[in-house]
C-alpha atoms as a PDB file:
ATOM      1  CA  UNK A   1       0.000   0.000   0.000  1.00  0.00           C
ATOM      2  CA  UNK A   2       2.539   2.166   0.720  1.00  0.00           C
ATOM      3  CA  UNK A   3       3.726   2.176  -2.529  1.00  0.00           C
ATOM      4  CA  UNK A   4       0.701   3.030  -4.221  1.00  0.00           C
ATOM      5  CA  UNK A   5      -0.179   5.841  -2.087  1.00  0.00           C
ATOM      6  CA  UNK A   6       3.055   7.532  -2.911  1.00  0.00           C
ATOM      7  CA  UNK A   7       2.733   6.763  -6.668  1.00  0.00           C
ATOM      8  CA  UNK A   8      -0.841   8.646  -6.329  1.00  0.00           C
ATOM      9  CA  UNK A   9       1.269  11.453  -4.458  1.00  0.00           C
ATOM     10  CA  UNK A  10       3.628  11.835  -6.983  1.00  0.00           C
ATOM     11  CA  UNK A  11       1.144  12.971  -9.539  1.00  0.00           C
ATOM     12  CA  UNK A  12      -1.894  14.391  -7.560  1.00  0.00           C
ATOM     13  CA  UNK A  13      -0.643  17.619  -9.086  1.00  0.00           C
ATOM     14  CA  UNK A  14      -0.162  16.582 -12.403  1.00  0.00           C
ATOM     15  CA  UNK A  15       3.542  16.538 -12.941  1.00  0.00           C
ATOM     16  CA  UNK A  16       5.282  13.319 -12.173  1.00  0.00           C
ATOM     17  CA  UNK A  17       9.243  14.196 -12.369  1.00  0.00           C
ATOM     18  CA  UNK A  18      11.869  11.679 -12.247  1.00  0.00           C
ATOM     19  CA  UNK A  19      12.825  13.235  -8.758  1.00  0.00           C
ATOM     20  CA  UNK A  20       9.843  11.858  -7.406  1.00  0.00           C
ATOM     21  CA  UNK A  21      10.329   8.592  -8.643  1.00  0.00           C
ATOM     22  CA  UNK A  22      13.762   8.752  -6.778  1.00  0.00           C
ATOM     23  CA  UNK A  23      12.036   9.167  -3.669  1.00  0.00           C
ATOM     24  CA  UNK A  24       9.895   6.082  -4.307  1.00  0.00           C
ATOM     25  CA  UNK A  25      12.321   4.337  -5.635  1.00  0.00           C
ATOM     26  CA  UNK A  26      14.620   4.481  -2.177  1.00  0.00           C
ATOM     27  CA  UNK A  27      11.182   3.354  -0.230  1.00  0.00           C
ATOM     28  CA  UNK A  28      10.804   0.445  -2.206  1.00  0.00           C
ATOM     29  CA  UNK A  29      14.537  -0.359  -1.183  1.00  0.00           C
ATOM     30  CA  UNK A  30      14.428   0.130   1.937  1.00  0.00           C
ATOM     31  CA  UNK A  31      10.781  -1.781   2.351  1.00  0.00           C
ATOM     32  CA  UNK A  32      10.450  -4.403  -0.297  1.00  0.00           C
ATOM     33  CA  UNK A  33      12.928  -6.846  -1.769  1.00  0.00           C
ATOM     34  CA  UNK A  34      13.748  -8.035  -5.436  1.00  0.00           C
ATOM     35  CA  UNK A  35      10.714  -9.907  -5.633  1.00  0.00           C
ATOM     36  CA  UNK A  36       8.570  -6.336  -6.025  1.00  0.00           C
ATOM     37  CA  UNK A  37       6.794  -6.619  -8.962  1.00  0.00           C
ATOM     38  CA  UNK A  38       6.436  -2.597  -9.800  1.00  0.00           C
ATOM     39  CA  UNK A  39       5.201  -3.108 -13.114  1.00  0.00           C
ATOM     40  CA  UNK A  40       2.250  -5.350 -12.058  1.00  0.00           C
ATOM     41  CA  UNK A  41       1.820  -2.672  -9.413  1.00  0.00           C
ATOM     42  CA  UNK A  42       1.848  -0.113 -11.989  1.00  0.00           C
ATOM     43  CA  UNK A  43      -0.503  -1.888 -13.923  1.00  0.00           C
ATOM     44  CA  UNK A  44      -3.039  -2.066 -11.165  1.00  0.00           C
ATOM     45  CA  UNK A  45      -2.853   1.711 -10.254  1.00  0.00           C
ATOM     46  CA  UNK A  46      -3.767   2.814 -13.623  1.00  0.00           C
ATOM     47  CA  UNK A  47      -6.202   0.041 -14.243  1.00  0.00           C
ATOM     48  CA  UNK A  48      -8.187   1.642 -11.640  1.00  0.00           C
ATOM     49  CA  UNK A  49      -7.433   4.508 -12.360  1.00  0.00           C
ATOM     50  CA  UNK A  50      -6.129   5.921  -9.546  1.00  0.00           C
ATOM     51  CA  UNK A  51      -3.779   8.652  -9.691  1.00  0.00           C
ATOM     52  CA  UNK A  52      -6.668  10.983  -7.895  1.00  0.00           C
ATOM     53  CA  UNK A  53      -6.552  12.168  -3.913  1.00  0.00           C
ATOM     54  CA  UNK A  54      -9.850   9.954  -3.387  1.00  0.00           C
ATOM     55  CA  UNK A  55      -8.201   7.202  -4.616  1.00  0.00           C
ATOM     56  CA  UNK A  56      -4.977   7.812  -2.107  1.00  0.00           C
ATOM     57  CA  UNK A  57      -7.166   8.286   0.914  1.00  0.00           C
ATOM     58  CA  UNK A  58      -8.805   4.820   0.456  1.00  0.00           C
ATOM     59  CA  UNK A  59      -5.435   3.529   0.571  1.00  0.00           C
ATOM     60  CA  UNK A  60      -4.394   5.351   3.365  1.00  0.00           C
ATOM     61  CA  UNK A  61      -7.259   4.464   5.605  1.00  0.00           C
ATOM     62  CA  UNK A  62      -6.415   0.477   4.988  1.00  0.00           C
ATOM     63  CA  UNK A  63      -2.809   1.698   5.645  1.00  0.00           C
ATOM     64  CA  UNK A  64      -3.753   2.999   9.145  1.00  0.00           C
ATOM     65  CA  UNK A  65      -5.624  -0.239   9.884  1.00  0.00           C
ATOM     66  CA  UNK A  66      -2.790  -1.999  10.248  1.00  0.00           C
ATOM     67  CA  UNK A  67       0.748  -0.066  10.422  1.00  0.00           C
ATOM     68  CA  UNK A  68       2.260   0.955  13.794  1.00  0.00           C
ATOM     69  CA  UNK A  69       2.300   4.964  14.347  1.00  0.00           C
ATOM     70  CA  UNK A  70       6.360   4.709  13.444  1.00  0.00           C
ATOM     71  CA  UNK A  71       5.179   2.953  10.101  1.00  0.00           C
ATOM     72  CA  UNK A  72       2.704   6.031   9.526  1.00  0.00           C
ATOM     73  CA  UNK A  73       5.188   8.865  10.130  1.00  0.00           C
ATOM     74  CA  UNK A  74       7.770   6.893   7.714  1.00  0.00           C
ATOM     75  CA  UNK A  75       5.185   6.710   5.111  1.00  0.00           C
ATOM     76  CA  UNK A  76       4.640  10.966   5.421  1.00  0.00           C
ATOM     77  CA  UNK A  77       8.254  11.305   5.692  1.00  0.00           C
ATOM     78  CA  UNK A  78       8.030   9.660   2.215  1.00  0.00           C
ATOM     79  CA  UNK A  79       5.171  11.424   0.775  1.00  0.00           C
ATOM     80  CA  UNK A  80       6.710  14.837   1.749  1.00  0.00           C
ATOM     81  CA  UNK A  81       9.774  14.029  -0.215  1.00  0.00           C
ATOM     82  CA  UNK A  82       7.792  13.322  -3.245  1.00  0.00           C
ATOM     83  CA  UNK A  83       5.470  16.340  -3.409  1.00  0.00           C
ATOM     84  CA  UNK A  84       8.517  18.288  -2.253  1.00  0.00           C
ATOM     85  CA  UNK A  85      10.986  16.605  -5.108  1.00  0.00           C
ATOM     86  CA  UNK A  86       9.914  19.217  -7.694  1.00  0.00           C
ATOM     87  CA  UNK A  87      10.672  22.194  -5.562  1.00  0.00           C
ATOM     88  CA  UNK A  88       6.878  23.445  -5.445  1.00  0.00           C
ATOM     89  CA  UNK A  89       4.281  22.053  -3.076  1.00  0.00           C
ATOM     90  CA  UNK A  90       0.956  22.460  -4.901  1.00  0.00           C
ATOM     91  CA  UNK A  91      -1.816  23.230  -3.173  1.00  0.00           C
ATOM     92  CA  UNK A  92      -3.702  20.061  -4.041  1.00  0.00           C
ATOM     93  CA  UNK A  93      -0.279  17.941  -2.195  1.00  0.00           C
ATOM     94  CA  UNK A  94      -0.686  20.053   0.746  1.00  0.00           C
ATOM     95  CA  UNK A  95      -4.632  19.164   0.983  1.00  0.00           C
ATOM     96  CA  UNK A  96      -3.977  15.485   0.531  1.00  0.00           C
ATOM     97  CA  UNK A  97      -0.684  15.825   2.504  1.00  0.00           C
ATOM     98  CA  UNK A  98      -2.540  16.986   5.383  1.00  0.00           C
ATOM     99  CA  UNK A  99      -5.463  14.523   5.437  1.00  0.00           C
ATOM    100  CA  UNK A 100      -2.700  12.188   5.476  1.00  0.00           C
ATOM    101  CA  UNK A 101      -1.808  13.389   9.029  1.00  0.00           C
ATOM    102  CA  UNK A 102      -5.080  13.718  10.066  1.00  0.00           C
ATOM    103  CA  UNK A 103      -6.251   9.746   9.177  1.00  0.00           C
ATOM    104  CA  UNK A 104      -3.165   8.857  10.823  1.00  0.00           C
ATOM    105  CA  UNK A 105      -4.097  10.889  13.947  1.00  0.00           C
ATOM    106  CA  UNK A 106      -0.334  12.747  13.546  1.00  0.00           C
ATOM    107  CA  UNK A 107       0.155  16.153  13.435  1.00  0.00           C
ATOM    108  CA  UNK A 108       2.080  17.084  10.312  1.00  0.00           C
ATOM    109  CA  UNK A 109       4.379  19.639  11.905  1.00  0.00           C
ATOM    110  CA  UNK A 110       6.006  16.359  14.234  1.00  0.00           C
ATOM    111  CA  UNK A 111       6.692  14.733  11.057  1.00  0.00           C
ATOM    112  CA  UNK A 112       7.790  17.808   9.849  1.00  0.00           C
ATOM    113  CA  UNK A 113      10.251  17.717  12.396  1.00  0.00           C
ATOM    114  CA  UNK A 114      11.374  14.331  12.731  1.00  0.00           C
ATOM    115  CA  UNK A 115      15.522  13.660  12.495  1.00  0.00           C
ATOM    116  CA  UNK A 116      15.514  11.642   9.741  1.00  0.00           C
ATOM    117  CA  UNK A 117      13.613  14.846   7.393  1.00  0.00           C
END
């Protein structure tokens, strides 16, 4: 899930960049191992065509379900660098940024300031 949500990030404001595909590109590194099948993942997003905020807060909601509130603020560490990676936070990454924070019950100042920003 975690990887979908920041694909949706990455283009909630209509520009995907290859700097925000860095970003994503360390979290699945860090998270997944050789056996992540992007392109099947890839296939799925835009198969249900879901590169809209709606679509990211489903995602996010069956994210908090299960992930431990150090899991949540790693994810929003994430999405920040992605709607960040272009230089310009659009307004629309800022709204979906923030309802982020508030499904995941964390204040998106504290990630804001977290060490590893």
């Amino acid at each position: 899930l975690g990887y979908r949500i920041l694909m949706i990030f990455s283009v909630v404001d209509s520009k995907y960049i290859e700097a925000k595909g860095k970003v994503i590109l360390d979290f699945i590194n860090k998270y997944f191992n050789q056996d992540f099948d992007m392109n099947g993942e890839n296939r799925m997003l835009v198969n249900a065509n879901t590169n809209s905020g709606s679509a990211a807060l489903k995602y996010i909601r069956v994210f908090n379900l299960g992930a431990s509130h150090e899991q949540k603020a790693e994810l929003m560490i994430y999405a920040y660098n992605v709607i960040t990676a272009d230089g310009v936070l659009h307004p629309s990454e800022k709204k979906l940024f923030r309802e982020m924070g508030n499904i995941f019950g964390i204040n998106t100042k504290e990630v804001l300031s977290d060490t590893r920003f």
